[in-house]
PDB file of N, CA and C in Angstrom:
ATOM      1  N   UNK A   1      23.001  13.686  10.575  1.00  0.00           N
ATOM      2  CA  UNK A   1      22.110  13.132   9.580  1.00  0.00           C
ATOM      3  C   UNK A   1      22.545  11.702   9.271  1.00  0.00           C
ATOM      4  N   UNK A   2      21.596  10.464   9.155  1.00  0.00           N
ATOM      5  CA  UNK A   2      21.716   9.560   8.788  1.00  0.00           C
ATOM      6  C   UNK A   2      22.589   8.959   7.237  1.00  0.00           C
ATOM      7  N   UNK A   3      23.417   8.476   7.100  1.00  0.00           N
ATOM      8  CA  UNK A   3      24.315   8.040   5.754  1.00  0.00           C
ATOM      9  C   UNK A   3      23.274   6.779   5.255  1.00  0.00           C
ATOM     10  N   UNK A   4      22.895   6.872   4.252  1.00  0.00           N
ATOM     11  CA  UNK A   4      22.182   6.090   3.187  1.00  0.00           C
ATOM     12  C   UNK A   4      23.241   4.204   3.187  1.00  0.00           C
ATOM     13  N   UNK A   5      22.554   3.747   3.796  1.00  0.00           N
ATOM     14  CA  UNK A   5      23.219   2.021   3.630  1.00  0.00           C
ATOM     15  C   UNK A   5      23.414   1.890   2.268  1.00  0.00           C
ATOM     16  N   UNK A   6      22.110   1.801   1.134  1.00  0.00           N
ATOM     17  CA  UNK A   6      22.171   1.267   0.041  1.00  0.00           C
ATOM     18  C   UNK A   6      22.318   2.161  -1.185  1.00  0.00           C
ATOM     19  N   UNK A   7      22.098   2.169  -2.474  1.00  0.00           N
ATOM     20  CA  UNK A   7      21.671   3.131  -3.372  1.00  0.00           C
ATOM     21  C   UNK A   7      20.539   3.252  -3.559  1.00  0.00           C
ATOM     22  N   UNK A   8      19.887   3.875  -3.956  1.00  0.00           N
ATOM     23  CA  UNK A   8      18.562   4.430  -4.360  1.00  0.00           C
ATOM     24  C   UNK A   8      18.203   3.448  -5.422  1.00  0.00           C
ATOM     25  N   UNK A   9      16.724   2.978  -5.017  1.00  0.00           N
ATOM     26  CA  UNK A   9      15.892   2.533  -6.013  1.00  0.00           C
ATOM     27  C   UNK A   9      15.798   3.225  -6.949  1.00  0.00           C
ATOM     28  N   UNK A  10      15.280   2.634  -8.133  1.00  0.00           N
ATOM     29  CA  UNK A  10      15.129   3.296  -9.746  1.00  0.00           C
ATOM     30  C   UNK A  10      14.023   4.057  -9.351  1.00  0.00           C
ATOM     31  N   UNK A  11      12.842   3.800  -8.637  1.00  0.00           N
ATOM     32  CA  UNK A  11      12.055   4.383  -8.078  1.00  0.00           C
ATOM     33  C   UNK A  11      12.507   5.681  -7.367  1.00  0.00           C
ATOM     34  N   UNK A  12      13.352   5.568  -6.991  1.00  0.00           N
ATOM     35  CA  UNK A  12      13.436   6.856  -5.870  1.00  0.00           C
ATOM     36  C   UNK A  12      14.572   7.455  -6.413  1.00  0.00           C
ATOM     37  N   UNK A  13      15.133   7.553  -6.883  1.00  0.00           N
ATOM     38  CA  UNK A  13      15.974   8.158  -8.559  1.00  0.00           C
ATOM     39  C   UNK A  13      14.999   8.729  -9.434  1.00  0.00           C
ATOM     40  N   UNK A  14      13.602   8.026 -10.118  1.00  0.00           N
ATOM     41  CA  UNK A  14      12.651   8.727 -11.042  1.00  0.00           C
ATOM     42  C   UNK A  14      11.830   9.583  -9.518  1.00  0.00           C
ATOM     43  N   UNK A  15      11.308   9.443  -8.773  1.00  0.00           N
ATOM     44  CA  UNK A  15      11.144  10.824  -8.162  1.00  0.00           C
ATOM     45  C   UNK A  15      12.006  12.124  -7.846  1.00  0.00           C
ATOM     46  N   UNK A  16      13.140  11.693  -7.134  1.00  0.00           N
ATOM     47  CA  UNK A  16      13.737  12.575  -7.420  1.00  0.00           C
ATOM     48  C   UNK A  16      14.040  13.743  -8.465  1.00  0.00           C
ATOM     49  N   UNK A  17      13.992  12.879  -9.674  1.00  0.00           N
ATOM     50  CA  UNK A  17      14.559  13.575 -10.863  1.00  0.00           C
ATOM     51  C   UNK A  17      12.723  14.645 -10.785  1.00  0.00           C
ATOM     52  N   UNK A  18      11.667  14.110 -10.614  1.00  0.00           N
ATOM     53  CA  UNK A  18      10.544  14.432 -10.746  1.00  0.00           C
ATOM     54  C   UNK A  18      10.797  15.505  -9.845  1.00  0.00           C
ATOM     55  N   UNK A  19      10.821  15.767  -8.260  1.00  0.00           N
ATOM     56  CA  UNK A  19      10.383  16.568  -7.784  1.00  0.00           C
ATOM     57  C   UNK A  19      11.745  17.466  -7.459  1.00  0.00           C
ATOM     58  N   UNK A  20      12.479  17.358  -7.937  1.00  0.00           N
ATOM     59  CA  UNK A  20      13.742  18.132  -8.383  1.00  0.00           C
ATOM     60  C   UNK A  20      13.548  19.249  -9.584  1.00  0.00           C
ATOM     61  N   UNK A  21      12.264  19.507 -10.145  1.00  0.00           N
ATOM     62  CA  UNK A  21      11.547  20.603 -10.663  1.00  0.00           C
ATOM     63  C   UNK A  21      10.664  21.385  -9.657  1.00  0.00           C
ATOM     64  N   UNK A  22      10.590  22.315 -10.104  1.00  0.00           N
ATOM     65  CA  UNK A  22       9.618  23.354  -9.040  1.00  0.00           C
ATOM     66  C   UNK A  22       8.278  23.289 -10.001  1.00  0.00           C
ATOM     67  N   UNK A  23       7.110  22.638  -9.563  1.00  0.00           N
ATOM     68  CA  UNK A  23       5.929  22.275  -9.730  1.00  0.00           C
ATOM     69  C   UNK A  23       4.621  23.193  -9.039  1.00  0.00           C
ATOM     70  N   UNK A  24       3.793  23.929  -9.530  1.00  0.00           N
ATOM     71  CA  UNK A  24       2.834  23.938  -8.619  1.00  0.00           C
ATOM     72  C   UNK A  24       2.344  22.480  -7.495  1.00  0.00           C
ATOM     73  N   UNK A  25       1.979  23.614  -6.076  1.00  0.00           N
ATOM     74  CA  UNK A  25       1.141  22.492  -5.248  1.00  0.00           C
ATOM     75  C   UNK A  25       0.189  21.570  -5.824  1.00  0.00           C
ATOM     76  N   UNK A  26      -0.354  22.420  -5.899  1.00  0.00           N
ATOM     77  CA  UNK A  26      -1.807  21.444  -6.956  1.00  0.00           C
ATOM     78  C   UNK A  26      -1.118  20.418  -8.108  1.00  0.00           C
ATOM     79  N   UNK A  27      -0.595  20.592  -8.746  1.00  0.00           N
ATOM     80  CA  UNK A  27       0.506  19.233  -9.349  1.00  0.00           C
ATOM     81  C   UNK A  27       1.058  18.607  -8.819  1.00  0.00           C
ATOM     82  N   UNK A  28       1.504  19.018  -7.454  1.00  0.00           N
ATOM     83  CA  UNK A  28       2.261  18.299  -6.830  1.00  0.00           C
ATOM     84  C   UNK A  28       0.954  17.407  -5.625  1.00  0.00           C
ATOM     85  N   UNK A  29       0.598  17.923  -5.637  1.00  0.00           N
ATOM     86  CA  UNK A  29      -1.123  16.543  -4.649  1.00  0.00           C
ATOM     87  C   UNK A  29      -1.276  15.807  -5.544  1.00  0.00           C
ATOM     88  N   UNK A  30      -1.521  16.111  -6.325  1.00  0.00           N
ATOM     89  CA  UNK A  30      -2.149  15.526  -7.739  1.00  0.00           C
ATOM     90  C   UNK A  30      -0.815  13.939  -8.117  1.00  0.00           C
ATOM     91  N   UNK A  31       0.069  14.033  -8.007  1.00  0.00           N
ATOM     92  CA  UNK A  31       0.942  13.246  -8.079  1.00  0.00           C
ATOM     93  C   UNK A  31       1.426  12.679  -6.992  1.00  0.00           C
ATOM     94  N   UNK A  32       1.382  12.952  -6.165  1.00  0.00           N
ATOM     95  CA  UNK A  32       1.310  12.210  -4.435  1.00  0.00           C
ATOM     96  C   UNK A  32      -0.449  11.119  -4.560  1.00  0.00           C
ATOM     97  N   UNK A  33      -1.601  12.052  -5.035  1.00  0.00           N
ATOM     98  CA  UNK A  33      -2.671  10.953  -5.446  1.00  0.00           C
ATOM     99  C   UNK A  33      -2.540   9.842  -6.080  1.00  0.00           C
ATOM    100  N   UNK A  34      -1.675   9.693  -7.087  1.00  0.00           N
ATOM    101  CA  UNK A  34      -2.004   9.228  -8.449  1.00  0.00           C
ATOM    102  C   UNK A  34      -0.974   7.867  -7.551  1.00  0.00           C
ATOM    103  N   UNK A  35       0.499   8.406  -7.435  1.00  0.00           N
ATOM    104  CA  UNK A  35       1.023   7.319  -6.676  1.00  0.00           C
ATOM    105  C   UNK A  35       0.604   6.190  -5.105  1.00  0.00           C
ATOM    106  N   UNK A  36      -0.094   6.826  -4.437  1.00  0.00           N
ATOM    107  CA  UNK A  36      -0.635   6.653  -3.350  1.00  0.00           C
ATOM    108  C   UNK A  36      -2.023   5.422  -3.749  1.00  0.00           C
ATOM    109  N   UNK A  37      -2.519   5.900  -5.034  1.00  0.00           N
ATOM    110  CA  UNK A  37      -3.827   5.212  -5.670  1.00  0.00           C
ATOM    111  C   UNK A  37      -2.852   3.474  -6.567  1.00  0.00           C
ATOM    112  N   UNK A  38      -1.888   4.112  -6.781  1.00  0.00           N
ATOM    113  CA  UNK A  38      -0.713   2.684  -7.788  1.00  0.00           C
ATOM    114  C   UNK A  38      -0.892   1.795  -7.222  1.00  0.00           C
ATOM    115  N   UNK A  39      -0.159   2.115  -5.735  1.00  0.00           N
ATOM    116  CA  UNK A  39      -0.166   1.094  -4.683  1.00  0.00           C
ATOM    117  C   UNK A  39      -0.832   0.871  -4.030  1.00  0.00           C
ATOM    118  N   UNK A  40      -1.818   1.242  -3.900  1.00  0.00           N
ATOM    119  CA  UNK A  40      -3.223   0.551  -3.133  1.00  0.00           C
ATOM    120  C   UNK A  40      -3.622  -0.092  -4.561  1.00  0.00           C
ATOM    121  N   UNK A  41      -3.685  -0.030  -5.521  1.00  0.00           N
ATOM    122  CA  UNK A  41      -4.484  -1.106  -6.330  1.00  0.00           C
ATOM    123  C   UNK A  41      -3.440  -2.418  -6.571  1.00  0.00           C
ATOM    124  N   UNK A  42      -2.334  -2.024  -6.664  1.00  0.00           N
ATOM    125  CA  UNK A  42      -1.343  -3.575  -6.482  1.00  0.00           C
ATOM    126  C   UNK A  42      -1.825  -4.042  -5.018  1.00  0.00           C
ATOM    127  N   UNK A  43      -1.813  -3.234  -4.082  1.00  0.00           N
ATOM    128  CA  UNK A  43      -2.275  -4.309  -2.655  1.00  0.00           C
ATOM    129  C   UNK A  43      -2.968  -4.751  -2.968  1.00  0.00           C
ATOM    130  N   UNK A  44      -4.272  -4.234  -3.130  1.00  0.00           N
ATOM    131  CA  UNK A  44      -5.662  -4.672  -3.349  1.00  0.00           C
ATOM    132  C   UNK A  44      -5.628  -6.105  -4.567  1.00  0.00           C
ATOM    133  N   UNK A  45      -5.264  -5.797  -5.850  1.00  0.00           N
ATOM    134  CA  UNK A  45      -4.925  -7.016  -6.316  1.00  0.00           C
ATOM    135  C   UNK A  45      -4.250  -8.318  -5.598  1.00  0.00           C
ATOM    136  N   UNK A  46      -2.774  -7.893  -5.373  1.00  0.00           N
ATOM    137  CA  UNK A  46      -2.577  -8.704  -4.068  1.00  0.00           C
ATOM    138  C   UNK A  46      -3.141  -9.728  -3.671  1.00  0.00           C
ATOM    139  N   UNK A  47      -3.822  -9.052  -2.425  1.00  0.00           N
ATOM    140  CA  UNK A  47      -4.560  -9.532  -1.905  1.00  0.00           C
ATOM    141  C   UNK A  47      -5.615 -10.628  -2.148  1.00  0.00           C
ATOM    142  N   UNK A  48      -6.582  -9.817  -3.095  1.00  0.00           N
ATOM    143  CA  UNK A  48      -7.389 -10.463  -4.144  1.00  0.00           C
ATOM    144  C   UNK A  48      -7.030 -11.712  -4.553  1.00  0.00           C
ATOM    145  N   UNK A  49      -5.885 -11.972  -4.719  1.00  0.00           N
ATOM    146  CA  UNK A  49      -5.093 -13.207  -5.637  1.00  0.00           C
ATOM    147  C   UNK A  49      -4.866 -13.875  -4.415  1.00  0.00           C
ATOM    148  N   UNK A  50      -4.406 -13.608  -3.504  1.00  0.00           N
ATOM    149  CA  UNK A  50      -4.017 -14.374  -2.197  1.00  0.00           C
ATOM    150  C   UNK A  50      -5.289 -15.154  -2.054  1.00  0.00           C
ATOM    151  N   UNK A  51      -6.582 -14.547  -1.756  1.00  0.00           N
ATOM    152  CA  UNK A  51      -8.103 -14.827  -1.567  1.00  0.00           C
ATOM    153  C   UNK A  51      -8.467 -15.858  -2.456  1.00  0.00           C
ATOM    154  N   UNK A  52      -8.312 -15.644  -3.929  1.00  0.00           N
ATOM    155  CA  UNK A  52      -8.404 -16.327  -4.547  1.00  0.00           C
ATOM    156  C   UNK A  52      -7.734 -17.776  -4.539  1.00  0.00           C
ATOM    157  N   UNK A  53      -6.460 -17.839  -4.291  1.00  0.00           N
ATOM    158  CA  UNK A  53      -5.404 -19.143  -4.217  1.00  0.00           C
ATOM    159  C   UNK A  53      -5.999 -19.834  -3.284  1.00  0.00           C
ATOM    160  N   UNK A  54      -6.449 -19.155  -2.371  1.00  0.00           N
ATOM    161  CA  UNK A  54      -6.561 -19.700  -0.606  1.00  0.00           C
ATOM    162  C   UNK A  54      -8.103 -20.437  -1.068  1.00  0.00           C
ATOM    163  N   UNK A  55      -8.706 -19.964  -1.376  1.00  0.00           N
ATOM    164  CA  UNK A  55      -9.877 -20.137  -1.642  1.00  0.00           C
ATOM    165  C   UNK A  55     -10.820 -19.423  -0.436  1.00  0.00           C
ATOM    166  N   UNK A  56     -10.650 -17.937   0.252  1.00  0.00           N
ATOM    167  CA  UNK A  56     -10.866 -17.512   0.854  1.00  0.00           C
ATOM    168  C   UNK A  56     -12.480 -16.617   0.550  1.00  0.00           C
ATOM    169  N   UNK A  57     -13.292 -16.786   1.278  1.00  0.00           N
ATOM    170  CA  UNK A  57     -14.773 -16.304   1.517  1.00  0.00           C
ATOM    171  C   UNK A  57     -15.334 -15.402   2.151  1.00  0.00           C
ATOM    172  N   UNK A  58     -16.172 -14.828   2.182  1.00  0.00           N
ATOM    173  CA  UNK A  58     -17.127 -13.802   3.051  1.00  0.00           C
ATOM    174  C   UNK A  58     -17.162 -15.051   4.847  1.00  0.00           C
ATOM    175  N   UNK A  59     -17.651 -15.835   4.279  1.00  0.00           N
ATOM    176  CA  UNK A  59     -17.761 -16.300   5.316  1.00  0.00           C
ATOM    177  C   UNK A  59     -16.143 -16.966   6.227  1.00  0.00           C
ATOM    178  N   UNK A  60     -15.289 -17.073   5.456  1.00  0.00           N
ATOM    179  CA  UNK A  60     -13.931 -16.785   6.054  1.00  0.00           C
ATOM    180  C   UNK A  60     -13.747 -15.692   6.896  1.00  0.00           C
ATOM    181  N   UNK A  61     -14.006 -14.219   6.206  1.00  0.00           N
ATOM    182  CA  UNK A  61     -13.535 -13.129   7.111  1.00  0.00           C
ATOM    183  C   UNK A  61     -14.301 -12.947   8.086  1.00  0.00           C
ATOM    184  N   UNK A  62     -15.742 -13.825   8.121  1.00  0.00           N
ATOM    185  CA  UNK A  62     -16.655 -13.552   9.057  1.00  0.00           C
ATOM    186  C   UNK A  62     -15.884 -13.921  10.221  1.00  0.00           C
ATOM    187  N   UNK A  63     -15.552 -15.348  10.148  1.00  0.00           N
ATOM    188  CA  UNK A  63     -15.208 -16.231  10.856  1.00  0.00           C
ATOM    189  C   UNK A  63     -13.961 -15.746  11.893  1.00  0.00           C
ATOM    190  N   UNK A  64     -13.014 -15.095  10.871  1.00  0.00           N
ATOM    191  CA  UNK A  64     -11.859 -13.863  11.728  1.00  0.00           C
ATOM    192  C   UNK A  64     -12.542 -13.614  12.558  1.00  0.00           C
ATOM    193  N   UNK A  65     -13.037 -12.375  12.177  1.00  0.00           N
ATOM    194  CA  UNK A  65     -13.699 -11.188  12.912  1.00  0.00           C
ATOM    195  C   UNK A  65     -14.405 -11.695  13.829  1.00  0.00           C
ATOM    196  N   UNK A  66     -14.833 -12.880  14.037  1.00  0.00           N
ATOM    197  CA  UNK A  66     -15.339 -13.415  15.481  1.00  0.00           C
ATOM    198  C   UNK A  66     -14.893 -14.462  16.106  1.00  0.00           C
ATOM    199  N   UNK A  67     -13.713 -14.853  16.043  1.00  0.00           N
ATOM    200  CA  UNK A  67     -13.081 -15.839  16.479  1.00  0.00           C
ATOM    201  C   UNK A  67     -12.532 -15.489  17.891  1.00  0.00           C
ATOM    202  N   UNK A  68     -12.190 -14.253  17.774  1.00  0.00           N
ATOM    203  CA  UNK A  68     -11.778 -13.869  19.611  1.00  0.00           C
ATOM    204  C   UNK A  68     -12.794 -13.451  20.141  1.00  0.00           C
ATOM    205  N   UNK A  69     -13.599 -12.936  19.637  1.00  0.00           N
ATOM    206  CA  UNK A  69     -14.568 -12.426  20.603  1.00  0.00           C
ATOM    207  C   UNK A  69     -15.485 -13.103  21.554  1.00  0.00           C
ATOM    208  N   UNK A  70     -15.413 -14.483  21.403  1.00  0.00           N
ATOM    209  CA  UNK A  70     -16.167 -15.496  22.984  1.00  0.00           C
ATOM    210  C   UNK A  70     -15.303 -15.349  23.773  1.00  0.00           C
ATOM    211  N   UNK A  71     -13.674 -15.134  23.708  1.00  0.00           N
ATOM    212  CA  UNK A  71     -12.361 -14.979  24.652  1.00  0.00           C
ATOM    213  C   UNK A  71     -12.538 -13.418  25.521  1.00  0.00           C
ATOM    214  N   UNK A  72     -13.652 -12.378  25.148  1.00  0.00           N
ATOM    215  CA  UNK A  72     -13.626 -11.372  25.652  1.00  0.00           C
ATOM    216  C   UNK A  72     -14.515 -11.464  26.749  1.00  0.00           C
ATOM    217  N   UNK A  73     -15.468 -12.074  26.785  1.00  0.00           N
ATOM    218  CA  UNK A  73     -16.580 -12.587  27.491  1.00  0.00           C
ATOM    219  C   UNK A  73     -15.924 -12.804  28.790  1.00  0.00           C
ATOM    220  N   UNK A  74     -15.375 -13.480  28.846  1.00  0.00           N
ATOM    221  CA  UNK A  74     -14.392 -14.847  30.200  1.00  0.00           C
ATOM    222  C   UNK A  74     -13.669 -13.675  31.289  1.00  0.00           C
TER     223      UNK A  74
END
Protein backbone atom coordinates (compact mmCIF):
# COMPACT_ATOMS: atom_id res chain seq x y z
CA UNK A 1 0.00 0.00 0.00
CA UNK A 2 1.06 3.41 -0.87
CA UNK A 3 2.53 5.78 2.37
CA UNK A 4 0.74 9.20 2.29
CA UNK A 5 3.66 12.05 1.22
CA UNK A 6 1.71 14.84 2.93
CA UNK A 7 -0.99 15.30 5.74
CA UNK A 8 -4.43 15.42 5.04
CA UNK A 9 -6.28 18.41 3.99
CA UNK A 10 -8.79 19.98 6.50
CA UNK A 11 -10.99 18.82 3.82
CA UNK A 12 -10.18 15.32 3.88
CA UNK A 13 -9.96 15.22 7.79
CA UNK A 14 -13.84 16.79 7.80
CA UNK A 15 -14.80 13.82 5.52
CA UNK A 16 -13.31 11.46 7.13
CA UNK A 17 -14.59 12.37 10.45
CA UNK A 18 -18.06 12.43 8.25
CA UNK A 19 -17.96 9.10 6.73
CA UNK A 20 -16.35 7.48 9.71
CA UNK A 21 -20.18 7.17 10.89
CA UNK A 22 -22.31 4.44 9.48
CA UNK A 23 -24.94 6.44 7.41
CA UNK A 24 -27.66 5.12 5.31
CA UNK A 25 -26.88 4.79 1.36
CA UNK A 26 -29.37 7.18 0.48
CA UNK A 27 -27.53 9.81 2.85
CA UNK A 28 -24.68 8.83 1.76
CA UNK A 29 -25.55 9.75 -2.44
CA UNK A 30 -27.15 12.48 -1.16
CA UNK A 31 -23.81 13.88 0.16
CA UNK A 32 -21.52 12.66 -2.61
CA UNK A 33 -24.42 15.04 -4.69
CA UNK A 34 -24.34 17.95 -2.69
CA UNK A 35 -20.35 17.91 -2.81
CA UNK A 36 -19.93 16.97 -6.45
CA UNK A 37 -22.68 20.06 -7.16
CA UNK A 38 -19.95 22.64 -4.62
CA UNK A 39 -17.47 22.11 -7.08
CA UNK A 40 -18.94 22.33 -10.22
CA UNK A 41 -20.46 25.68 -9.22
CA UNK A 42 -16.91 27.13 -8.06
CA UNK A 43 -15.69 25.82 -11.65
CA UNK A 44 -18.43 27.18 -13.30
CA UNK A 45 -17.98 30.56 -11.50
CA UNK A 46 -14.42 30.22 -12.29
CA UNK A 47 -14.66 30.11 -15.33
CA UNK A 48 -17.34 32.67 -15.72
CA UNK A 49 -14.88 35.25 -14.19
CA UNK A 50 -12.06 34.09 -16.43
CA UNK A 51 -14.75 34.95 -19.49
CA UNK A 52 -15.51 37.86 -18.02
CA UNK A 53 -11.71 39.35 -17.42
CA UNK A 54 -10.83 38.06 -20.92
CA UNK A 55 -13.62 39.66 -22.30
CA UNK A 56 -14.60 36.36 -23.82
CA UNK A 57 -17.92 35.82 -26.23
CA UNK A 58 -20.29 33.43 -27.90
CA UNK A 59 -18.65 34.34 -30.77
CA UNK A 60 -15.15 33.55 -29.18
CA UNK A 61 -16.14 29.92 -28.47
CA UNK A 62 -17.54 29.84 -31.89
CA UNK A 63 -14.39 30.73 -33.24
CA UNK A 64 -12.56 27.65 -31.06
CA UNK A 65 -14.77 25.21 -32.11
CA UNK A 66 -13.90 25.94 -35.72
CA UNK A 67 -10.59 26.90 -35.91
CA UNK A 68 -9.21 23.32 -36.73
CA UNK A 69 -11.64 22.18 -38.63
CA UNK A 70 -10.42 23.69 -42.36
CA UNK A 71 -7.03 21.58 -41.11
CA UNK A 72 -9.30 18.37 -41.37
CA UNK A 73 -10.25 18.95 -44.89
CA UNK A 74 -6.35 18.85 -46.31
Amino acid sequence: MQQLQMPLSNLQQEILKLYSRNIPEEDLLHIKKYLANYFMEKAINGADEIWETRGYTNDTMNSWLNEDKADYGK
